[in-house]
Protein backbone atom coordinates (compact mmCIF):
# COMPACT_ATOMS: atom_id res chain seq x y z
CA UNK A 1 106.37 116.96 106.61
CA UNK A 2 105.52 116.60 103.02
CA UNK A 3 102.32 116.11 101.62
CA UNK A 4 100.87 114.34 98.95
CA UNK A 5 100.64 115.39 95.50
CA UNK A 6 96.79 115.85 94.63
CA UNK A 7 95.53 116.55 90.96
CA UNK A 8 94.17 119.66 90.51
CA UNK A 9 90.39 120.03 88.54
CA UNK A 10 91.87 120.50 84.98
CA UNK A 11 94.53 117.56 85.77
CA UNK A 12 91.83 115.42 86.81
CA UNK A 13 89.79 116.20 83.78
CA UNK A 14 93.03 115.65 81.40
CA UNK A 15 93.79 112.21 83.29
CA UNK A 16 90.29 110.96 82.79
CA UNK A 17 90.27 111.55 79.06
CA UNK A 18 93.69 109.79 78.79
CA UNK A 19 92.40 106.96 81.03
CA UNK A 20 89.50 106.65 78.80
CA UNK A 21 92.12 106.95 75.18
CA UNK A 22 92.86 103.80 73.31
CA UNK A 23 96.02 104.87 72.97
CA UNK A 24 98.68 107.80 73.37
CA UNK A 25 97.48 111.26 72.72
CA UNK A 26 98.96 114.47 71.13
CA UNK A 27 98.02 117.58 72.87
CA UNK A 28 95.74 118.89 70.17
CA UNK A 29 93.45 115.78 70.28
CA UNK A 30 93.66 115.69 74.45
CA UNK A 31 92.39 119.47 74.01
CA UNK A 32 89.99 118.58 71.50
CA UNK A 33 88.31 115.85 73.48
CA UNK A 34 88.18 117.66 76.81
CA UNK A 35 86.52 120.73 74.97
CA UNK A 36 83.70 118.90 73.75
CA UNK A 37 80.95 120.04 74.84
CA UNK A 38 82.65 123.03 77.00
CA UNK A 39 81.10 125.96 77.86
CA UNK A 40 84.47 127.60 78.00
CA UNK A 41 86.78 125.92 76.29
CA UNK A 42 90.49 125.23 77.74
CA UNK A 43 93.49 126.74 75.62
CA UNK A 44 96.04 124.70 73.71
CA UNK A 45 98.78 126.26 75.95
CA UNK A 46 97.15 125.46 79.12
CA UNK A 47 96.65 121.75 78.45
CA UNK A 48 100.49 121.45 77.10
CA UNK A 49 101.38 122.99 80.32
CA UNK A 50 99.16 120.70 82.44
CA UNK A 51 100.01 117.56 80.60
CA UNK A 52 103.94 118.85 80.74
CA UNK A 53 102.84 119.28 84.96
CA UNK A 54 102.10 115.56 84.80
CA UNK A 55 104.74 114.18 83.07
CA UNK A 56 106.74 115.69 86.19
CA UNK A 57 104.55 114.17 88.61
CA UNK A 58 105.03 110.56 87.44
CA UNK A 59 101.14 110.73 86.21
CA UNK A 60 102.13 110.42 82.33
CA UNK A 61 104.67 109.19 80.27
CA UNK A 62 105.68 111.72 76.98
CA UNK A 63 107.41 110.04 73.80
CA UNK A 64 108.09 112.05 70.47
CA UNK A 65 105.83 112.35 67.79
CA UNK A 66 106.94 114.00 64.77
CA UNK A 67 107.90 117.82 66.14
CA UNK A 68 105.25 117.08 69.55
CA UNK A 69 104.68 114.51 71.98
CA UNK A 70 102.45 112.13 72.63
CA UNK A 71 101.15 111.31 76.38
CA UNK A 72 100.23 107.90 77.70
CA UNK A 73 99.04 107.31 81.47
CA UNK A 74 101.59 105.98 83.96
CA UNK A 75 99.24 104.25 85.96
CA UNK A 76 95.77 102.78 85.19
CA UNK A 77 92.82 104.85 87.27
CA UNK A 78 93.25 107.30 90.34
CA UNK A 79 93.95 104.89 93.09
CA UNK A 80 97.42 103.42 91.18
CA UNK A 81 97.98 107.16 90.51
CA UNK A 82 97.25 107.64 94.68
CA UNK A 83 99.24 104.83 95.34
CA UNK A 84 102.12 105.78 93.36
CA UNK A 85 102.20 109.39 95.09
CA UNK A 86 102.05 107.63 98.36
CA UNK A 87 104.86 105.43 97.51
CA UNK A 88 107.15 108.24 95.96
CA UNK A 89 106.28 110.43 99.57
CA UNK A 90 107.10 108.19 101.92
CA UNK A 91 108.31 105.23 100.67
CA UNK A 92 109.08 102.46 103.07
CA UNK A 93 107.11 103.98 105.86
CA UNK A 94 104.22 103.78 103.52
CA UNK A 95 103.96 100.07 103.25
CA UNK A 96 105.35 99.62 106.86
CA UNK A 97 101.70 101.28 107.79
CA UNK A 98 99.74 99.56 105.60
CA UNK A 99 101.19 96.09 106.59
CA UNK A 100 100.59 97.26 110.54
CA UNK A 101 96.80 97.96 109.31
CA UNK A 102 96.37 94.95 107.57
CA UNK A 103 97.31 93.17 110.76
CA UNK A 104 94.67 94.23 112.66
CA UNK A 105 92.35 93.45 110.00
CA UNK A 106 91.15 89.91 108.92
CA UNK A 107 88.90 91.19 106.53
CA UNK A 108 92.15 93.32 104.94
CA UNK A 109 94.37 90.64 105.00
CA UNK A 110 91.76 87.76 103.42
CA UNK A 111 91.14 90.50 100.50
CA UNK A 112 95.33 91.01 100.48
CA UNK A 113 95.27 86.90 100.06
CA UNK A 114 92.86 86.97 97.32
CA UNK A 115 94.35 90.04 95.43
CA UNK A 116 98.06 88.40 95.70
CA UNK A 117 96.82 84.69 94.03
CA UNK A 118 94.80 86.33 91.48
């Protein structure tokens, strides 16, 4: 069976100061904002590797920026990123389920109603 792709701490931490960005980051200022205010500070290395990490998870996007990168979320919050790493798991069988539970649920289906006219 495979499982779902969870964040780790320090990918969390890295997606929620992208989410919060006004636009794409370089590594440098992703490091810089996430050490504010650290007691121990994360290293330059260790936040290319985790933002290189979620580039290959489908979390980020990566474009070039002079001789680096810049990093832009994929998704908007945590449950599009949850949703997303559903969706790449299992696919099909993943909205098969979901449509089953929303079945047996009016109050599911009446919020599904709203969400698809909005």
């Amino acid at each position: 069976m495979t499982e779902v792709t969870m964040l780790g701490r320090l990918e969390t931490e890295v997606m929620g100061v992208l989410w919060a960005a006004s636009g794409p980051m370089t590594v440098r200022e992703v490091l810089d904002a996430l050490n504010e205010g650290r007691k121990d500070p994360a290293a330059y290395t260790t936040v290319l590797t985790v933002l290189s990490r979620l580039v290959d998870k489908g979390a980020l996007t990566r474009s070039e920026a002079g001789r680096g990168h810049r990093y832009t979320p994929a998704v908007p919050d945590e449950a599009a990123l949850a949703v997303e790493d559903v969706l790449r798991t299992y696919g099909d069988s993943a909205v098969s389920h979901f449509l089953e539970r929303a079945a047996d649920r009016p109050d599911l289906r009446e919020r599904l109603r709203r969400l698809a006219e909005s």
